[in-house]
Protein backbone atom coordinates (compact mmCIF):
# COMPACT_ATOMS: atom_id res chain seq x y z
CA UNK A 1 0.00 0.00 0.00
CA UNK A 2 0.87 3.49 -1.05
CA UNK A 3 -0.09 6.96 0.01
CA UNK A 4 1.10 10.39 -1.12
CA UNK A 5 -0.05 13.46 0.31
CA UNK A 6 -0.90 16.53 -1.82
CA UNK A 7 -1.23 20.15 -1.00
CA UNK A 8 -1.20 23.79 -2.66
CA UNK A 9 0.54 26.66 -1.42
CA UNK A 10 1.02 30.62 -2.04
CA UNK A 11 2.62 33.34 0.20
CA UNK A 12 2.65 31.28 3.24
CA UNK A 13 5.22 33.34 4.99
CA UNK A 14 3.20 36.76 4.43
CA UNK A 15 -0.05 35.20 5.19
CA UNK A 16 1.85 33.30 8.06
CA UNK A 17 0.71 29.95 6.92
CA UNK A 18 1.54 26.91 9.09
CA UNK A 19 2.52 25.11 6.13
CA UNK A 20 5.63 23.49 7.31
CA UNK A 21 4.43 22.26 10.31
CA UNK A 22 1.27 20.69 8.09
CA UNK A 23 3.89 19.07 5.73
CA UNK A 24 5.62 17.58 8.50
CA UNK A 25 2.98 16.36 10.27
CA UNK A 26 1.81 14.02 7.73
CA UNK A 27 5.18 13.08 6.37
CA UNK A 28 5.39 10.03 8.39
CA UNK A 29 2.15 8.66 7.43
CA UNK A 30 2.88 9.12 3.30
CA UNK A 31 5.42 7.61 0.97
CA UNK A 32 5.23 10.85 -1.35
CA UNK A 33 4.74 14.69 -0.50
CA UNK A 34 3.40 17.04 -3.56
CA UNK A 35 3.36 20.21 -3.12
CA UNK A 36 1.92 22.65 -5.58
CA UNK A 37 3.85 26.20 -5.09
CA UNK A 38 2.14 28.89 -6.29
CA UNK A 39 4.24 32.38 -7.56
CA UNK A 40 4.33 34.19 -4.60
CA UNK A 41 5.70 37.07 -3.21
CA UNK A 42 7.83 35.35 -0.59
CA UNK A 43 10.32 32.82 -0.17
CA UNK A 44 7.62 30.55 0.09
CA UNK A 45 9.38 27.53 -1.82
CA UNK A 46 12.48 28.11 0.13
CA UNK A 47 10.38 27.38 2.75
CA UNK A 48 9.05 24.35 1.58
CA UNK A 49 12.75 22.95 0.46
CA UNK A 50 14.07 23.82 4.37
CA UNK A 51 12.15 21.02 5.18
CA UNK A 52 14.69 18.84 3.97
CA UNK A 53 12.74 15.83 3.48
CA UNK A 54 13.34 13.74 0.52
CA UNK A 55 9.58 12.91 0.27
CA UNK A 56 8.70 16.36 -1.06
CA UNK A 57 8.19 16.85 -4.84
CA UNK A 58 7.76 20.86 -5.52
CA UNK A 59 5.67 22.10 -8.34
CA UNK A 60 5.50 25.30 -9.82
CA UNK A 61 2.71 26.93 -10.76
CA UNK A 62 0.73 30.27 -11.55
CA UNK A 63 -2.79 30.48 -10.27
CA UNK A 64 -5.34 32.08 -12.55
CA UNK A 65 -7.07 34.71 -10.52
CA UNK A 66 -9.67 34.93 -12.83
CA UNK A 67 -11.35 31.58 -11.48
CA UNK A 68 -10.91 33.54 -7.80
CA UNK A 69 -15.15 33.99 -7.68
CA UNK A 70 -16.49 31.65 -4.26
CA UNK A 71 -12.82 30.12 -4.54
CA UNK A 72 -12.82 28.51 -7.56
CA UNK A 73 -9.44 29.05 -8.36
CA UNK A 74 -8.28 26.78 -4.81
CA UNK A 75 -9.99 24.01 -6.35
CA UNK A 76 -8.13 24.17 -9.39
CA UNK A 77 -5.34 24.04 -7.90
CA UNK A 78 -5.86 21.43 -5.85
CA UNK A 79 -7.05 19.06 -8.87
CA UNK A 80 -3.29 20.47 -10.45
CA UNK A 81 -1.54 18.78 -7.15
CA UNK A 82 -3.50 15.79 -6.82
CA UNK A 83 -2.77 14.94 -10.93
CA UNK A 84 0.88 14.89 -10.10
CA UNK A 85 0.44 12.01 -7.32
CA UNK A 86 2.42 9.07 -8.75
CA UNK A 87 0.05 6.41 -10.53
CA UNK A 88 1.13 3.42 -8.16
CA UNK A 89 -0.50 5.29 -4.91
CA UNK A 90 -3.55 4.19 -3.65
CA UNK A 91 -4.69 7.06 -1.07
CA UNK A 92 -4.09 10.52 -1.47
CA UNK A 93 -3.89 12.29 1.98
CA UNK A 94 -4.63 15.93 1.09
CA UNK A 95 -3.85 18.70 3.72
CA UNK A 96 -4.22 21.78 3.52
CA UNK A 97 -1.62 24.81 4.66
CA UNK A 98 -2.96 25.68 8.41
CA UNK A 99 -4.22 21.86 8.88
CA UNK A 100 -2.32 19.48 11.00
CA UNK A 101 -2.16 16.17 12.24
CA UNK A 102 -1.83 15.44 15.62
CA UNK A 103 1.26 12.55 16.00
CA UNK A 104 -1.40 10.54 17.52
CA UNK A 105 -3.10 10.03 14.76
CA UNK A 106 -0.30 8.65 12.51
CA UNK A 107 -1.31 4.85 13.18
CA UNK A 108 -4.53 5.20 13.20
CA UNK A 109 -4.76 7.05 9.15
CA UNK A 110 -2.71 4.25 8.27
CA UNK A 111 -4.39 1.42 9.96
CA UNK A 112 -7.74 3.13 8.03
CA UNK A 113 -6.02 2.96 5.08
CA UNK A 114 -5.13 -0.53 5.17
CA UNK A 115 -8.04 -1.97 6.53
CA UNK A 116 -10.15 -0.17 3.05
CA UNK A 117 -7.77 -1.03 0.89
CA UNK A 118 -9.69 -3.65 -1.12
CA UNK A 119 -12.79 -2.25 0.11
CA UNK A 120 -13.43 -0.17 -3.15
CA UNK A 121 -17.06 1.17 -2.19
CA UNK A 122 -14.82 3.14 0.08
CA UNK A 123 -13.70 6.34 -1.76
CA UNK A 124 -12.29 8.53 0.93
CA UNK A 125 -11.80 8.44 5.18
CA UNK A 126 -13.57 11.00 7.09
CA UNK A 127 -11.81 13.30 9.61
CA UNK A 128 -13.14 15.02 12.89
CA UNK A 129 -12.17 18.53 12.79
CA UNK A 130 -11.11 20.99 15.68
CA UNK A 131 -11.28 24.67 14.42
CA UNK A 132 -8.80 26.66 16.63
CA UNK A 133 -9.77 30.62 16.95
CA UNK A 134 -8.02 33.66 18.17
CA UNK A 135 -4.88 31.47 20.03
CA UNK A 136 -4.42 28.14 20.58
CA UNK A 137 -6.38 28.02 23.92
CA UNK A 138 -10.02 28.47 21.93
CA UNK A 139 -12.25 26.11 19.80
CA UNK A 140 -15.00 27.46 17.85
CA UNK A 141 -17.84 24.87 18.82
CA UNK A 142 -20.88 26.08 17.37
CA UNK A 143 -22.50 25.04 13.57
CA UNK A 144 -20.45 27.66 12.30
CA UNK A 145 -17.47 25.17 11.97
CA UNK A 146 -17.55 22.21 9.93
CA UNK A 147 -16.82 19.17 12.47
CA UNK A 148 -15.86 16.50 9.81
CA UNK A 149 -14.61 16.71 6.09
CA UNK A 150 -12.73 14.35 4.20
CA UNK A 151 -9.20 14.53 3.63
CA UNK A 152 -8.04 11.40 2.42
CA UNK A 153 -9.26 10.33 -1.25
CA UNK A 154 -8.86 7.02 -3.35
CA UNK A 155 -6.06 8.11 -5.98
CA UNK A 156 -8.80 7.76 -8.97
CA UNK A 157 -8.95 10.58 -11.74
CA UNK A 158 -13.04 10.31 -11.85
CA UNK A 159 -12.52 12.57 -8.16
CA UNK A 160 -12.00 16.32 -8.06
CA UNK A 161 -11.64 18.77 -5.65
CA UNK A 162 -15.14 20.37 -5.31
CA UNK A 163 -15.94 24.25 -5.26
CA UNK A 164 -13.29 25.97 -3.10
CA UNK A 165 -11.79 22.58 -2.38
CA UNK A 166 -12.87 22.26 1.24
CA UNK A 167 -13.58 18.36 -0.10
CA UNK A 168 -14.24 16.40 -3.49
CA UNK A 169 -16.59 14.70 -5.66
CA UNK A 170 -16.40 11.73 -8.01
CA UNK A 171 -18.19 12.55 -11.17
CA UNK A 172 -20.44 15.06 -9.58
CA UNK A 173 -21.75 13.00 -6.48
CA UNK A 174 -20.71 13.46 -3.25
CA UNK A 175 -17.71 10.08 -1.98
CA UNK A 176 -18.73 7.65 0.24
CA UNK A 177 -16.50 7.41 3.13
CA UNK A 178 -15.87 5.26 6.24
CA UNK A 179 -13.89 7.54 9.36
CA UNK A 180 -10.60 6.90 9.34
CA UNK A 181 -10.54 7.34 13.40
CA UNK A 182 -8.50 10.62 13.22
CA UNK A 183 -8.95 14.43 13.64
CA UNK A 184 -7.66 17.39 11.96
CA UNK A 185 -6.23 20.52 14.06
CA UNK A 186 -7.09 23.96 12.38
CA UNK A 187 -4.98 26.55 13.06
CA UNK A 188 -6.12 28.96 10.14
CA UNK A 189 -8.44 31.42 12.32
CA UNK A 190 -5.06 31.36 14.67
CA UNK A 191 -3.12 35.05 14.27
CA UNK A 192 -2.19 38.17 15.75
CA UNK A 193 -5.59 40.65 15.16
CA UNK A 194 -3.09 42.43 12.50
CA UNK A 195 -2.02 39.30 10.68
CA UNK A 196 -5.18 38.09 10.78
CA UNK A 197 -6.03 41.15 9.01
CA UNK A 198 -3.87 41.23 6.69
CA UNK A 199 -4.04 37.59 5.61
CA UNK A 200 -7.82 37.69 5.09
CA UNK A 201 -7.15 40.69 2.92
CA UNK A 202 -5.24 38.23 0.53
CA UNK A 203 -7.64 35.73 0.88
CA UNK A 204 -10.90 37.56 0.41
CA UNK A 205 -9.18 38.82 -3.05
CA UNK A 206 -10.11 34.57 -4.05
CA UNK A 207 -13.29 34.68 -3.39
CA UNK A 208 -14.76 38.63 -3.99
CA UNK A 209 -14.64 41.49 -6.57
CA UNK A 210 -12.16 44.35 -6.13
CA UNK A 211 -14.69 46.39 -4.55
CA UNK A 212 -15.88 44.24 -1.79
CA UNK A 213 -12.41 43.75 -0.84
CA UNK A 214 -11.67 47.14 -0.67
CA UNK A 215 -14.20 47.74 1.13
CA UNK A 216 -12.93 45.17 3.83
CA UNK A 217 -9.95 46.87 3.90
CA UNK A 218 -11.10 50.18 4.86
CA UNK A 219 -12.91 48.64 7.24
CA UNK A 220 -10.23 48.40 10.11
CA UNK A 221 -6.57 47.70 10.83
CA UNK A 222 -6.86 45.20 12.65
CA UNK A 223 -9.77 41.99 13.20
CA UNK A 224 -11.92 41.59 15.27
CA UNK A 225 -11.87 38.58 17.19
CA UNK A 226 -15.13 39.04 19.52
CA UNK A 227 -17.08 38.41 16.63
CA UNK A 228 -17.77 34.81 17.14
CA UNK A 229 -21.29 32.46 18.21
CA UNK A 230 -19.52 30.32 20.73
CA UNK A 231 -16.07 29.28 21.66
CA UNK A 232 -14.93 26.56 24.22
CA UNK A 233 -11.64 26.23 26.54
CA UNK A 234 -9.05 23.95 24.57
CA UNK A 235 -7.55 21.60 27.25
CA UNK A 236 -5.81 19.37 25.14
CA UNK A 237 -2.25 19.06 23.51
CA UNK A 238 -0.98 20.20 20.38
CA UNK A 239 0.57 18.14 17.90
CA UNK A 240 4.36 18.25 18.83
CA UNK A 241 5.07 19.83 15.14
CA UNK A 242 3.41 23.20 16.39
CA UNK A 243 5.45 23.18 19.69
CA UNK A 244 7.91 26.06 18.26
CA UNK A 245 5.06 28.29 16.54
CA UNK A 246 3.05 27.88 19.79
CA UNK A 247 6.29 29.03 21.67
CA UNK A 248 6.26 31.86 18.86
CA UNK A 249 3.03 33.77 19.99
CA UNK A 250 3.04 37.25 20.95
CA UNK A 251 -0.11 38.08 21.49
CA UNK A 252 -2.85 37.83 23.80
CA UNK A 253 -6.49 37.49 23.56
CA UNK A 254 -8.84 37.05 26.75
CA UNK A 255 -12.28 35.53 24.97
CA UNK A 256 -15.43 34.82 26.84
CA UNK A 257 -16.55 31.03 26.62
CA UNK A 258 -19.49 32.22 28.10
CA UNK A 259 -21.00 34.43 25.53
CA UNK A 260 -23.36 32.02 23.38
CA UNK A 261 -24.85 34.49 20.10
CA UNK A 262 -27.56 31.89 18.54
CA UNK A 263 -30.70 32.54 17.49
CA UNK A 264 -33.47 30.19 19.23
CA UNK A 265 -32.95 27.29 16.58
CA UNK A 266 -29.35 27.47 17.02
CA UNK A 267 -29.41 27.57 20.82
CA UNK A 268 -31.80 24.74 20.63
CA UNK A 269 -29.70 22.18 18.06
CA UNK A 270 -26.33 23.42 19.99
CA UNK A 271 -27.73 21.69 22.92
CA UNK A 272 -28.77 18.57 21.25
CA UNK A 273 -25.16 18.25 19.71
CA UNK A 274 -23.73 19.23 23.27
CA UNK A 275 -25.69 16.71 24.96
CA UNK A 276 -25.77 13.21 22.32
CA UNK A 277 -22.83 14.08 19.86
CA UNK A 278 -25.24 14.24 16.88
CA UNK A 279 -25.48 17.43 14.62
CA UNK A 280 -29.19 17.70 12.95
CA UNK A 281 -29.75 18.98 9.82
CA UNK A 282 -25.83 20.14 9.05
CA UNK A 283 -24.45 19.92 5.48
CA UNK A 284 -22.62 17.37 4.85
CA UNK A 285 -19.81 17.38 1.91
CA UNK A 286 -19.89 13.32 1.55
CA UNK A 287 -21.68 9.99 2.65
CA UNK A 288 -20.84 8.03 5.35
CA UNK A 289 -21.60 4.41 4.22
């Protein structure tokens, strides 16, 4: 069995991508590492290449920013890494640049992995997902946040990233997936207020017109992390990869895990999920078979 993971990249070091620590994190779990680099305005590939793993294959490319409308252009992308996994690889572990995986995990994706490989109604394993907010002590818990998506994908051609490649369809349908007993850390909503600021001005610019970005510009100098529904205390560990950027930090941010902004319905269905597990009525990007 064979599995290469597969990423896309751009100005991680202005937008203060984690991508490294991503990379590394599932390095140990995959026999191949693609990573798509787009032009960039950093050292972003030097970056990737300090890694020093022999692993990683870099590919250049230039991202058409006219496919940038409700993130079209991330999806591309994404299909341009994934078609550069070698043939002879089953799975395709896809992460993206301010996703993790915890060490803990590492026998578990490949135990999933194994135990589907002949299974071939299985097209992808399902993840758990813990959306970090503000620092690294906060977890946005509400319906807000996705809590599963699927990151690992049969290496097939028929499947394609689907719209702004937060998952993937095979020939227009959603995959049907089995949970590959793993979770997925977050760490894009993690930033100084400035940084934060700044990298959602670059990212808005793949997903809006000119105007409505400049009109999010304008708007402050800084974000504003109070504006959430409902956060909860993290109490756990971090994956040991994010040890240094954790150590990194300067900045502090004091958030109330008591403020809860839902409207009646919301209130109502957060309690249900609090109190059996089970979240009614969400969206779901696959189908769990």
């Amino acid at each position: 069995m064979k599995i290469a993971g597969f990423t896309i990249i751009r100005n991680a070091i202005i937008n203060d991508y984690p991508v490294a620590e991503a990379i590394r994190s599932i390095l140990p779990v995959v026999d191949e590492m693609v990573v798509l680099v787009g032009e960039s305005d950093d050292e972003t590939e030097a970056l990737i290449r300090s890694i020093g793993s022999g692993k990683i294959r870099i590919i250049s490319s230039v991202w058409d920013m006219s496919m940038r409308t409700g993130g079209k252009v991330l999806a591309v992308e994404t299909d341009k890494a994934l078609r550069h996994v070698t043939a002879d690889c089953d799975w395709a572990f896809y992460i993206q640049a301010d996703e993790v995986l915890h060490e803990r995990y590492q026998e578990a994706v490949r135990h999933s992995c194994e135990r589907y490989l002949e299974d071939r109604n299985v097209e992808g394993l399902l993840f758990d997902y813990n959306h970090f907010y503000g620092t690294y002590d906060y977890i946005g818990d509400s319906r807000r946040w996705y809590n599963k998506e699927v990151r690992i994908i049969r290496n097939d051609p028929s499947i394609q990233a689907y719209r702004d490649a937060q998952g993937f369809r095979k020939e227009g349908r959603k995959l049907r997936v089995k949970h590959s007993g793993a979770a997925i850390y977050h760490y894009g909503w993690v930033k100084s207020p400035d940084v934060m600021k700044r990298k959602l001005n670059h990212f808005n610019r793949l997903w809006h017109d000119d105007g409505k970005v400049e009109a999010f510009i304008r708007s402050s100098d800084v974000f504003d992390f109070n504006d959430f529904d409902s956060l909860t205390a993290f109490t756990g560990s971090h994956p040991g990869v994010m040890k240094d950027r954790i150590a990194r930090a300067n900045w502090n941010l004091q958030l109330d895990t008591g403020i809860k902004r839902f409207s009646f319905k919301d209130r109502l269905l957060y309690w249900v999920e609090r109190s059996t597990g089970k979240r009614l009525f969400a969206y779901k990007n696959y189908r769990k078979i």
